[in-house]
PDB file of N, CA and C in Angstrom:
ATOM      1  N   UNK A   1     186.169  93.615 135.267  1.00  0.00           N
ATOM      2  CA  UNK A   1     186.998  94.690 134.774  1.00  0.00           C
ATOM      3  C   UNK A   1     188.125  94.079 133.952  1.00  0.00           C
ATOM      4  N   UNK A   2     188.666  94.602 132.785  1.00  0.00           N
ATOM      5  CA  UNK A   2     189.601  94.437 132.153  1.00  0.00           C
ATOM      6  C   UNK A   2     190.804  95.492 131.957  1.00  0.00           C
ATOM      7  N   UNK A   3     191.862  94.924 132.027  1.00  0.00           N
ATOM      8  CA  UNK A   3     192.971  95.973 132.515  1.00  0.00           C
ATOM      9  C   UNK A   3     194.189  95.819 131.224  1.00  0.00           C
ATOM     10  N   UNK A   4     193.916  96.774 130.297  1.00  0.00           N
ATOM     11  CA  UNK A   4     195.357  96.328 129.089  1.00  0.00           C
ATOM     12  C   UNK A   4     196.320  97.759 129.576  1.00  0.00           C
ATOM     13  N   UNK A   5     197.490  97.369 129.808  1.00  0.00           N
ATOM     14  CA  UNK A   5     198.736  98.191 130.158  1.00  0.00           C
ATOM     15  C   UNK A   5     199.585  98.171 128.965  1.00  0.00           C
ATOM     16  N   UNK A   6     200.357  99.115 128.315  1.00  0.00           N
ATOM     17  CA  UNK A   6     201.317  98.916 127.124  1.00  0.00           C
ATOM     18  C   UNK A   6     202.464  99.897 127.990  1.00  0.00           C
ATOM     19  N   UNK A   7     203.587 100.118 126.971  1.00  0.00           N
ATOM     20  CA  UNK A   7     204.724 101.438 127.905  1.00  0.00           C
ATOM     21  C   UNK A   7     204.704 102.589 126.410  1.00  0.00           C
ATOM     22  N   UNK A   8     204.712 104.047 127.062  1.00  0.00           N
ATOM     23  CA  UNK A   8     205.022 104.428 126.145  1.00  0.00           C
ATOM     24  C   UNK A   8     206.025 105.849 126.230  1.00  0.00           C
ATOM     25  N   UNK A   9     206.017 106.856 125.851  1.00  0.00           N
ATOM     26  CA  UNK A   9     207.132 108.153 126.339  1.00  0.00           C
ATOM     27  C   UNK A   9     206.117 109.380 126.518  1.00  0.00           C
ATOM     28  N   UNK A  10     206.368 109.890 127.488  1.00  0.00           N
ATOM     29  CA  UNK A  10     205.627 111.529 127.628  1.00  0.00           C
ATOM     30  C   UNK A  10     206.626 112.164 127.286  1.00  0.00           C
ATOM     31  N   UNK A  11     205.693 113.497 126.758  1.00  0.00           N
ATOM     32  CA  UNK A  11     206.632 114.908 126.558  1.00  0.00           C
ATOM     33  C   UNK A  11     208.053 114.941 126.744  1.00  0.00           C
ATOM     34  N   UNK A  12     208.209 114.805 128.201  1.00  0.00           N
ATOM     35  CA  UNK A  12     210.028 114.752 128.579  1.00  0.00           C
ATOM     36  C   UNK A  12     211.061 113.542 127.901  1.00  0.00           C
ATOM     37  N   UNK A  13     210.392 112.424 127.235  1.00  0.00           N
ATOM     38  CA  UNK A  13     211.024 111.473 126.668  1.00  0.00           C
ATOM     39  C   UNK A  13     211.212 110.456 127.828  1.00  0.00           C
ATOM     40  N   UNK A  14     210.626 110.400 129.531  1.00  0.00           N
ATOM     41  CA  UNK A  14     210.809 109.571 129.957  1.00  0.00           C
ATOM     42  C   UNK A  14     209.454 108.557 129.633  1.00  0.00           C
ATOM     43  N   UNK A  15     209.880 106.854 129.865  1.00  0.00           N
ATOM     44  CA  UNK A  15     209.522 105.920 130.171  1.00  0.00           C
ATOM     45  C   UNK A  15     207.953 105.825 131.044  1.00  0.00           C
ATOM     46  N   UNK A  16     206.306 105.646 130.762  1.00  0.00           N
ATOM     47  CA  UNK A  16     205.159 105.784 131.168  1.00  0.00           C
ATOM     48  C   UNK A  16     204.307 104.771 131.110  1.00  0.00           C
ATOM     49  N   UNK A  17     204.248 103.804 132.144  1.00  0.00           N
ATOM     50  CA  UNK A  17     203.120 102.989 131.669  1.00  0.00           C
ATOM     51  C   UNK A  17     202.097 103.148 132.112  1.00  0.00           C
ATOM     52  N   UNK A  18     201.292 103.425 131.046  1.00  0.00           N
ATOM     53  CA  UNK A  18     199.704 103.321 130.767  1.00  0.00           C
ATOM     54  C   UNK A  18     198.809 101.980 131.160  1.00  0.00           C
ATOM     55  N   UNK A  19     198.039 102.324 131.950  1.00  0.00           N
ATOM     56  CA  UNK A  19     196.883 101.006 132.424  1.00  0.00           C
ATOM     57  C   UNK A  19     195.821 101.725 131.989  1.00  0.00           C
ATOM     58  N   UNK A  20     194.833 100.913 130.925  1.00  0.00           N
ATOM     59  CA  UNK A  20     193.572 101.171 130.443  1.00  0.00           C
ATOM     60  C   UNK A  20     192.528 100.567 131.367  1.00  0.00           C
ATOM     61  N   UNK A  21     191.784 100.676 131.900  1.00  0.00           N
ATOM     62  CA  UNK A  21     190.878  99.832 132.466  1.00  0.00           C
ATOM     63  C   UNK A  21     189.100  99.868 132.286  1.00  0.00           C
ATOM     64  N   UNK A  22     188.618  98.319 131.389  1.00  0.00           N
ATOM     65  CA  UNK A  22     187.713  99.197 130.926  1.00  0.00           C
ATOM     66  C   UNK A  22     186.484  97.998 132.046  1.00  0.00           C
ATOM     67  N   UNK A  23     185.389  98.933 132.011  1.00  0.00           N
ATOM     68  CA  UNK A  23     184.455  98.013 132.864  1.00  0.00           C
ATOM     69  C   UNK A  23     182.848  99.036 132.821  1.00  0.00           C
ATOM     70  N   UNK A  24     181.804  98.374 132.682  1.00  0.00           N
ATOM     71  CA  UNK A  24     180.507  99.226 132.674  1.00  0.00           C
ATOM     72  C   UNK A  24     180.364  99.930 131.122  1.00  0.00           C
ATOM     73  N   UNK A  25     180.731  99.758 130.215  1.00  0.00           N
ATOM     74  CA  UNK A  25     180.989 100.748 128.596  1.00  0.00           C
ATOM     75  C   UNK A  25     181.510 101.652 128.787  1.00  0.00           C
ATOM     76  N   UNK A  26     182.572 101.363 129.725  1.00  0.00           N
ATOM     77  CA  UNK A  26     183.302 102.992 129.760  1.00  0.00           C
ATOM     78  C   UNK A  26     185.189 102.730 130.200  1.00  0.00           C
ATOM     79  N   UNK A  27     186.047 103.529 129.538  1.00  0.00           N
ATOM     80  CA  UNK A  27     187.452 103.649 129.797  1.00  0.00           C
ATOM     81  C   UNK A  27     187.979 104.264 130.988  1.00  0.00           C
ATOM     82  N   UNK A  28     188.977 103.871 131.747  1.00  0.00           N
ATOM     83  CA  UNK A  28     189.930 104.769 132.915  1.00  0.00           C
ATOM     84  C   UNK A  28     190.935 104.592 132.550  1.00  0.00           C
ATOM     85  N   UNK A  29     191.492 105.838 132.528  1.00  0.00           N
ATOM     86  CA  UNK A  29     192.946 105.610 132.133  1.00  0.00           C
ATOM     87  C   UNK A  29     193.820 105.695 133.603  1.00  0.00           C
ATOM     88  N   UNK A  30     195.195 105.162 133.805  1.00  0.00           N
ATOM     89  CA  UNK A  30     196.201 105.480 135.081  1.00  0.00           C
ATOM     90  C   UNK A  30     197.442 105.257 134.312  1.00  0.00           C
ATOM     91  N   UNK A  31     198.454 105.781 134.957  1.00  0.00           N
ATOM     92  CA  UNK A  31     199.672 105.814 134.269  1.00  0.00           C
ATOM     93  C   UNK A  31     200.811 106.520 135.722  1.00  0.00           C
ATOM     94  N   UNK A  32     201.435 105.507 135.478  1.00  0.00           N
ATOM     95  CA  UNK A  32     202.714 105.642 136.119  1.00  0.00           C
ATOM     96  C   UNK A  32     204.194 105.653 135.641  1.00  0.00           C
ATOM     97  N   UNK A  33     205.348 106.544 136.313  1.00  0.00           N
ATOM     98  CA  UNK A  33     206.650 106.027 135.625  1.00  0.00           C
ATOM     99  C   UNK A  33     207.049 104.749 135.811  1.00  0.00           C
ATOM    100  N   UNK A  34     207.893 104.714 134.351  1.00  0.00           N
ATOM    101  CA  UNK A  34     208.435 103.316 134.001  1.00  0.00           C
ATOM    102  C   UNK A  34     209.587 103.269 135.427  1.00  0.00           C
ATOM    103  N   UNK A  35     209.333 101.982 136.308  1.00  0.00           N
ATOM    104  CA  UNK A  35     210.615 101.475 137.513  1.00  0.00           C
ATOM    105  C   UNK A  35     211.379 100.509 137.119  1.00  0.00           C
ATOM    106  N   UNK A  36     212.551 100.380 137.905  1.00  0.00           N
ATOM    107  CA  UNK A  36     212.371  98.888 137.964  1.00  0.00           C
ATOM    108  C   UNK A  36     212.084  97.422 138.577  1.00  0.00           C
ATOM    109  N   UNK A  37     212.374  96.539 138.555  1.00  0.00           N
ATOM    110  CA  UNK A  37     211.799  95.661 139.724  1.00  0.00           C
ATOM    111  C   UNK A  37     211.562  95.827 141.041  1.00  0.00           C
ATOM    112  N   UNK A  38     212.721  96.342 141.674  1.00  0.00           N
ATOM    113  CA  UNK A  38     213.089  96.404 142.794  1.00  0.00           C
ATOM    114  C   UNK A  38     212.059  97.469 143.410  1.00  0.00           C
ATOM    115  N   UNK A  39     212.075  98.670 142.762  1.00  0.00           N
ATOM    116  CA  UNK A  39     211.025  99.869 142.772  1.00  0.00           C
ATOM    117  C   UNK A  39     209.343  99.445 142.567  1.00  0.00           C
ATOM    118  N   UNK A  40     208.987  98.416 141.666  1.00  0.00           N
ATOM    119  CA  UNK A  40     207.434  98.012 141.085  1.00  0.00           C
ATOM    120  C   UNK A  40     206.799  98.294 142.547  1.00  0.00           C
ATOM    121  N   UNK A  41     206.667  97.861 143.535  1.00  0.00           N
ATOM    122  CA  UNK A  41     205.836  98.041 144.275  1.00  0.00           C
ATOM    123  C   UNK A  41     205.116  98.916 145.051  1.00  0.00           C
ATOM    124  N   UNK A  42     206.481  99.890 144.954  1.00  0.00           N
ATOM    125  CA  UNK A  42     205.976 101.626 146.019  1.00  0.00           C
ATOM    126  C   UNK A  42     205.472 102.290 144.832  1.00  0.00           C
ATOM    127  N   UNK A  43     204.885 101.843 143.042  1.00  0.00           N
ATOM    128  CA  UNK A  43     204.581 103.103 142.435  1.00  0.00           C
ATOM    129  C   UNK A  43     203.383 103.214 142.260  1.00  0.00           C
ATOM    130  N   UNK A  44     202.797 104.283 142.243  1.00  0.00           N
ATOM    131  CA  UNK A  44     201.515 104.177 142.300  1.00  0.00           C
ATOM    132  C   UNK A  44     200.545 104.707 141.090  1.00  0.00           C
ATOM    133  N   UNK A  45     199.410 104.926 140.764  1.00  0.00           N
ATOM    134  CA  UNK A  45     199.159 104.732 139.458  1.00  0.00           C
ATOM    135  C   UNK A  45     198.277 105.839 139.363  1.00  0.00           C
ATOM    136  N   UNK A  46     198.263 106.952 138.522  1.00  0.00           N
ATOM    137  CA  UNK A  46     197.771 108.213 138.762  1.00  0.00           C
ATOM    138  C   UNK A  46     196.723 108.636 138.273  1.00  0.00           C
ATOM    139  N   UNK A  47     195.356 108.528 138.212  1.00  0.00           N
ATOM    140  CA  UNK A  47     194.559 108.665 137.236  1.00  0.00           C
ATOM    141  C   UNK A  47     195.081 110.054 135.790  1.00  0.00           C
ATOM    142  N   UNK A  48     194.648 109.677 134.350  1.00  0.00           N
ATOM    143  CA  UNK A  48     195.129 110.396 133.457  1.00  0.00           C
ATOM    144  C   UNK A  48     193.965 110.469 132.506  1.00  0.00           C
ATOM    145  N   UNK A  49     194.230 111.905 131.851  1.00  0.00           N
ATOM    146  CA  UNK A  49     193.493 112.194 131.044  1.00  0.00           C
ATOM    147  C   UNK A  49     193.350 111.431 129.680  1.00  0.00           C
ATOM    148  N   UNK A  50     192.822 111.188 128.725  1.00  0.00           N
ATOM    149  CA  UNK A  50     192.746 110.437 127.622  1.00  0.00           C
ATOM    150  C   UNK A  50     192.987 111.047 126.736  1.00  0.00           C
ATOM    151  N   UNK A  51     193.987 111.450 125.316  1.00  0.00           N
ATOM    152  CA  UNK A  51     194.073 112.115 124.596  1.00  0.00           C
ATOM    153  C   UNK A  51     193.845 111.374 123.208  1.00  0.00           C
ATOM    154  N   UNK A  52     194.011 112.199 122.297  1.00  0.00           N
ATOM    155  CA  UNK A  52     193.832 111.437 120.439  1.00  0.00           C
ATOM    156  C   UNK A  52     195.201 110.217 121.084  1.00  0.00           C
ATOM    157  N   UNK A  53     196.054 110.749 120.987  1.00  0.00           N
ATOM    158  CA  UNK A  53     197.399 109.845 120.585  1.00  0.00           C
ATOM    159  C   UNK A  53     197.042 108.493 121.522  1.00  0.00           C
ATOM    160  N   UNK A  54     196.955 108.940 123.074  1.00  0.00           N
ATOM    161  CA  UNK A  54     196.536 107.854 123.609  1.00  0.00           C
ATOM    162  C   UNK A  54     195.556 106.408 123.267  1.00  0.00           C
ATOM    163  N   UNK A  55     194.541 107.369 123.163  1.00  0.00           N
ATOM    164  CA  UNK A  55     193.144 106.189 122.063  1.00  0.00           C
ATOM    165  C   UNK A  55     193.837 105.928 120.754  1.00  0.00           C
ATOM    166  N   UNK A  56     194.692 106.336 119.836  1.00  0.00           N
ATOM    167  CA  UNK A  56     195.372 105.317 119.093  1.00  0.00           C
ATOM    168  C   UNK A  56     196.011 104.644 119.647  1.00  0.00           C
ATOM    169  N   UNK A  57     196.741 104.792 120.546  1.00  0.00           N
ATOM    170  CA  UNK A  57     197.829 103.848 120.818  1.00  0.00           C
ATOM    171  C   UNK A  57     197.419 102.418 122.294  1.00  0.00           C
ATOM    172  N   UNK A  58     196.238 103.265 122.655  1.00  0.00           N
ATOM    173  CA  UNK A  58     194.965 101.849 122.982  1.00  0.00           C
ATOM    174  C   UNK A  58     194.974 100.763 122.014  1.00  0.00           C
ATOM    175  N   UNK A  59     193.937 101.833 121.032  1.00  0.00           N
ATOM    176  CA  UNK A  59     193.183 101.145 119.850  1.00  0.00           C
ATOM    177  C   UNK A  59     194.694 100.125 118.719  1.00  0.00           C
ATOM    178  N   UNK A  60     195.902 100.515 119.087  1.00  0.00           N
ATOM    179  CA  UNK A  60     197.137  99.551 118.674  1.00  0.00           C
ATOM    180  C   UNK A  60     197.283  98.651 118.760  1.00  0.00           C
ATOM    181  N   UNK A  61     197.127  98.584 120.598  1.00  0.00           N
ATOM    182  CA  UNK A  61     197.438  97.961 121.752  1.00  0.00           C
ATOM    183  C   UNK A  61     196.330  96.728 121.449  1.00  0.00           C
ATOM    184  N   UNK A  62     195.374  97.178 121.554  1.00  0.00           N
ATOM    185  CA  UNK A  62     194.158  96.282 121.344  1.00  0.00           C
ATOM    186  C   UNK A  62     194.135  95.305 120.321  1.00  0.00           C
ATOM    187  N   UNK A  63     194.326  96.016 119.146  1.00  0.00           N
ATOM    188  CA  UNK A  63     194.495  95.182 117.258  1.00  0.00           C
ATOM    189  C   UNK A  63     195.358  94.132 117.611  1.00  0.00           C
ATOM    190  N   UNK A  64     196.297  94.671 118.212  1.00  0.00           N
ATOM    191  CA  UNK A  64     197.405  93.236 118.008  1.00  0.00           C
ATOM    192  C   UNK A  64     197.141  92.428 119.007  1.00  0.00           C
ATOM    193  N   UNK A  65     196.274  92.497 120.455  1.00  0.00           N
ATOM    194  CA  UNK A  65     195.696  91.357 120.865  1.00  0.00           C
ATOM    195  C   UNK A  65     194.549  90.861 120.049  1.00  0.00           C
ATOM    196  N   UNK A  66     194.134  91.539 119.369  1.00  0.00           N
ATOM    197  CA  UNK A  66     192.709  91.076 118.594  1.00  0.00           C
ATOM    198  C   UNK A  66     192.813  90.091 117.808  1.00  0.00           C
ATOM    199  N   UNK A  67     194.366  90.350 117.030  1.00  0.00           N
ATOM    200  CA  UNK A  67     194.714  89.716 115.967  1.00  0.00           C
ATOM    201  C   UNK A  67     195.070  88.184 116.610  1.00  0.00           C
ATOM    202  N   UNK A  68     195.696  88.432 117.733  1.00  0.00           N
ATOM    203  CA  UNK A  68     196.056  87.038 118.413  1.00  0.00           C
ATOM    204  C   UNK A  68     194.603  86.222 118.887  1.00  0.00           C
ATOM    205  N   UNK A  69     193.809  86.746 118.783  1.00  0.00           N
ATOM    206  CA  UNK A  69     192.362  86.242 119.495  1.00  0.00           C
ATOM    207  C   UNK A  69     192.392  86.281 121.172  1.00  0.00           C
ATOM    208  N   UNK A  70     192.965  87.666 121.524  1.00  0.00           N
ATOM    209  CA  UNK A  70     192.993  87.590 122.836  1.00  0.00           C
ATOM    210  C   UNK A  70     192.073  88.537 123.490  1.00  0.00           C
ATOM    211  N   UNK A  71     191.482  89.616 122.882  1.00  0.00           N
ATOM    212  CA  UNK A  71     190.436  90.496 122.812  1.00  0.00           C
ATOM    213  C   UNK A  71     189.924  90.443 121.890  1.00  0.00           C
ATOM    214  N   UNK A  72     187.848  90.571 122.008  1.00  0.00           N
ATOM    215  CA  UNK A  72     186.761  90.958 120.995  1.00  0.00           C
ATOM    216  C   UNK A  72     187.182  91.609 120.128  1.00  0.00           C
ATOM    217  N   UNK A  73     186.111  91.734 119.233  1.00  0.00           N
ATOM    218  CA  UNK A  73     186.247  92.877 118.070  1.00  0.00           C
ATOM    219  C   UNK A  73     185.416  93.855 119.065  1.00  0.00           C
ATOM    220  N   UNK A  74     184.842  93.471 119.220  1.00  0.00           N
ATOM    221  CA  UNK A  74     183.658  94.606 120.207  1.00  0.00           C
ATOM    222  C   UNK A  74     184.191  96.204 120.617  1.00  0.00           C
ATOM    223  N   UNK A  75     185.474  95.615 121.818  1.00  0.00           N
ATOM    224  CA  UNK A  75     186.807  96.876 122.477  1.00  0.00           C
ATOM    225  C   UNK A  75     187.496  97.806 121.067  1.00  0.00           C
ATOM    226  N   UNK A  76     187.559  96.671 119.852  1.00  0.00           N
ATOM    227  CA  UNK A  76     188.306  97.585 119.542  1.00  0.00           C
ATOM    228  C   UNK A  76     187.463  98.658 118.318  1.00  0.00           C
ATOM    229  N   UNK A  77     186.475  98.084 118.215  1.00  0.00           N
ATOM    230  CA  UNK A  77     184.935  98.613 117.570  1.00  0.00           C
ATOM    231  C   UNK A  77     184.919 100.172 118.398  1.00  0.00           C
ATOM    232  N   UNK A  78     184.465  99.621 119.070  1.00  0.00           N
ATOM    233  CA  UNK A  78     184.398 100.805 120.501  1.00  0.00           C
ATOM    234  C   UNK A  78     185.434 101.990 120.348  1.00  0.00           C
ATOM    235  N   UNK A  79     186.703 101.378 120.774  1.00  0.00           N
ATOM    236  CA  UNK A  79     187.608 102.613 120.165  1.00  0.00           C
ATOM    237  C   UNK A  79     188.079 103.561 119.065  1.00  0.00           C
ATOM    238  N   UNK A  80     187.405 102.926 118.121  1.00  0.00           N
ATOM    239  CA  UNK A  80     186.742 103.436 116.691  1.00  0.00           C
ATOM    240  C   UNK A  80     185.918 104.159 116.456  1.00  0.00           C
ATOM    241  N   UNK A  81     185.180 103.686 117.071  1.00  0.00           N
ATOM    242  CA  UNK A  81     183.610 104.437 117.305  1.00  0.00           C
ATOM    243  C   UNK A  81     184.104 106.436 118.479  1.00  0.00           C
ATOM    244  N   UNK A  82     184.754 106.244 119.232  1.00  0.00           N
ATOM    245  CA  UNK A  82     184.820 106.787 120.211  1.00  0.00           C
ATOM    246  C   UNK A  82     186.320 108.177 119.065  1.00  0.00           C
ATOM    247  N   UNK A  83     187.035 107.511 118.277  1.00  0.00           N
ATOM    248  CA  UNK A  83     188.146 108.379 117.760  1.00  0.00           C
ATOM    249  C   UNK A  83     187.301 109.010 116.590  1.00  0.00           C
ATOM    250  N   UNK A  84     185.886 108.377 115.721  1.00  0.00           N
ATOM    251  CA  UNK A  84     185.330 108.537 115.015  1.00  0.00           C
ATOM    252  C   UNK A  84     184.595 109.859 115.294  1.00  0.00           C
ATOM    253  N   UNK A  85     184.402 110.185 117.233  1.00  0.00           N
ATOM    254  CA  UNK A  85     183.115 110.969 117.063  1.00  0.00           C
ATOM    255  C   UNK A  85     181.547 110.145 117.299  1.00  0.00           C
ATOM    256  N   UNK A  86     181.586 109.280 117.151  1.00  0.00           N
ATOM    257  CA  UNK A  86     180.324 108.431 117.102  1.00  0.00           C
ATOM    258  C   UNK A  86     179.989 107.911 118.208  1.00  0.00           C
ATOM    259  N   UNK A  87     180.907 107.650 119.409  1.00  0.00           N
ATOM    260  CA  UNK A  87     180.594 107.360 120.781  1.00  0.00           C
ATOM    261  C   UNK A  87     181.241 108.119 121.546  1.00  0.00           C
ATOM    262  N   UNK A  88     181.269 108.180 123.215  1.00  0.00           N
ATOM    263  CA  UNK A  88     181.573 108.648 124.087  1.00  0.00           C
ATOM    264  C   UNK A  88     182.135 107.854 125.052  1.00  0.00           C
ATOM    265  N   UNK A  89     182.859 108.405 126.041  1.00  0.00           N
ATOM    266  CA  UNK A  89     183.448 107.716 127.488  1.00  0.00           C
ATOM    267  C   UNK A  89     183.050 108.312 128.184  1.00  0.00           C
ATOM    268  N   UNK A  90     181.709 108.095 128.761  1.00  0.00           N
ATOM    269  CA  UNK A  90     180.965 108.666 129.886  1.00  0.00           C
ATOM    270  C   UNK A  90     180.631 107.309 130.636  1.00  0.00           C
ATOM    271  N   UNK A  91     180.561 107.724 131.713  1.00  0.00           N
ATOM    272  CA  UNK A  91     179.837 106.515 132.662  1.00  0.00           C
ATOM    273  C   UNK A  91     178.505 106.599 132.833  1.00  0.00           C
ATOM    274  N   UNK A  92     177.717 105.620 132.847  1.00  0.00           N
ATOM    275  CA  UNK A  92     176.627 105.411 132.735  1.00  0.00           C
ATOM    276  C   UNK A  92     175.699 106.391 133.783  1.00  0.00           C
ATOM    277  N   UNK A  93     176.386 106.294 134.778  1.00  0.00           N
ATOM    278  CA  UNK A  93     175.701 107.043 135.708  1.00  0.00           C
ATOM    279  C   UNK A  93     175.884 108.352 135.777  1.00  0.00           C
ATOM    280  N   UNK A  94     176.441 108.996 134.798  1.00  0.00           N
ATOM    281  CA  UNK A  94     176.455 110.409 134.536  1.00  0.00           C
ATOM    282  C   UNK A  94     175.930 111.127 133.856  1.00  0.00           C
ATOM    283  N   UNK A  95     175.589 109.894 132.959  1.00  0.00           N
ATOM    284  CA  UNK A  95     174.826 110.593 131.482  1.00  0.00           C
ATOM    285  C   UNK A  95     173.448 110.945 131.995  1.00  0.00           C
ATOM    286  N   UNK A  96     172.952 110.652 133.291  1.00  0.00           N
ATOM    287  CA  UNK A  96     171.203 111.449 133.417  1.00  0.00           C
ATOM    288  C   UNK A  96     170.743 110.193 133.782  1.00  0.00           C
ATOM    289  N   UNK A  97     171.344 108.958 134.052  1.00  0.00           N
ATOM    290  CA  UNK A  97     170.406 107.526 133.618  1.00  0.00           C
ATOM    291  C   UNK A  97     170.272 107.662 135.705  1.00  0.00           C
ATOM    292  N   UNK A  98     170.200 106.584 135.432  1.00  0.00           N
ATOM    293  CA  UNK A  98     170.129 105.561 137.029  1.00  0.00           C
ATOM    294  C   UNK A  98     170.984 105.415 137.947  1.00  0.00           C
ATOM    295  N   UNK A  99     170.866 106.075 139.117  1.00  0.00           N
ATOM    296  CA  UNK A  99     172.266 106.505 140.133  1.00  0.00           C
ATOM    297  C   UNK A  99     172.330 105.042 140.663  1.00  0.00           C
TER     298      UNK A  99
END
């Protein structure tokens, strides 16, 4: 499993970090409020829906590790493919295949 986290603002203008987690050809998103140290440990991480803005701001997140050579082109192919219309975030085992 691979886990890219960035921070970003919801609606109310507070502080949200986003954990992407991708594993099997497929995305989970979780997201918790921004704490601080002292707080990091009691927060817990909420599963979240995936929106346009979000998958850009993945697909951001991603480029500029890409650019560093720290992630494939593959992930960020994928998220292209997926804002394009041309792929999906389904799990394998949902689509009809092999339980």
């Amino acid at each position: 499993m691979e886990t890219y986290s960035w921070q970003d603002r919801d609606e109310a203008g507070n502080k949200v970090v986003y954990e992407a987690r991708y594993f099997g050809g497929w995305w989970q998103l979780v997201c918790a409020p921004k704490v601080g140290r002292s707080q990091r440990d009691e927060v817990e991480f909420t599963p979240a829906e995936f929106t346009e803005d979000i998958w850009r701001a993945l697909r951001a997140h991603l480029w500029a590790k890409y650019q560093r050579r720290r992630v494939s082109w593959d992930l960020v192919s994928h998220i292209d493919d997926i804002l394009a219309g041309k792929a999906t975030n389904e799990r394998r085992d949902q689509r009809g295949g092999k339980k």
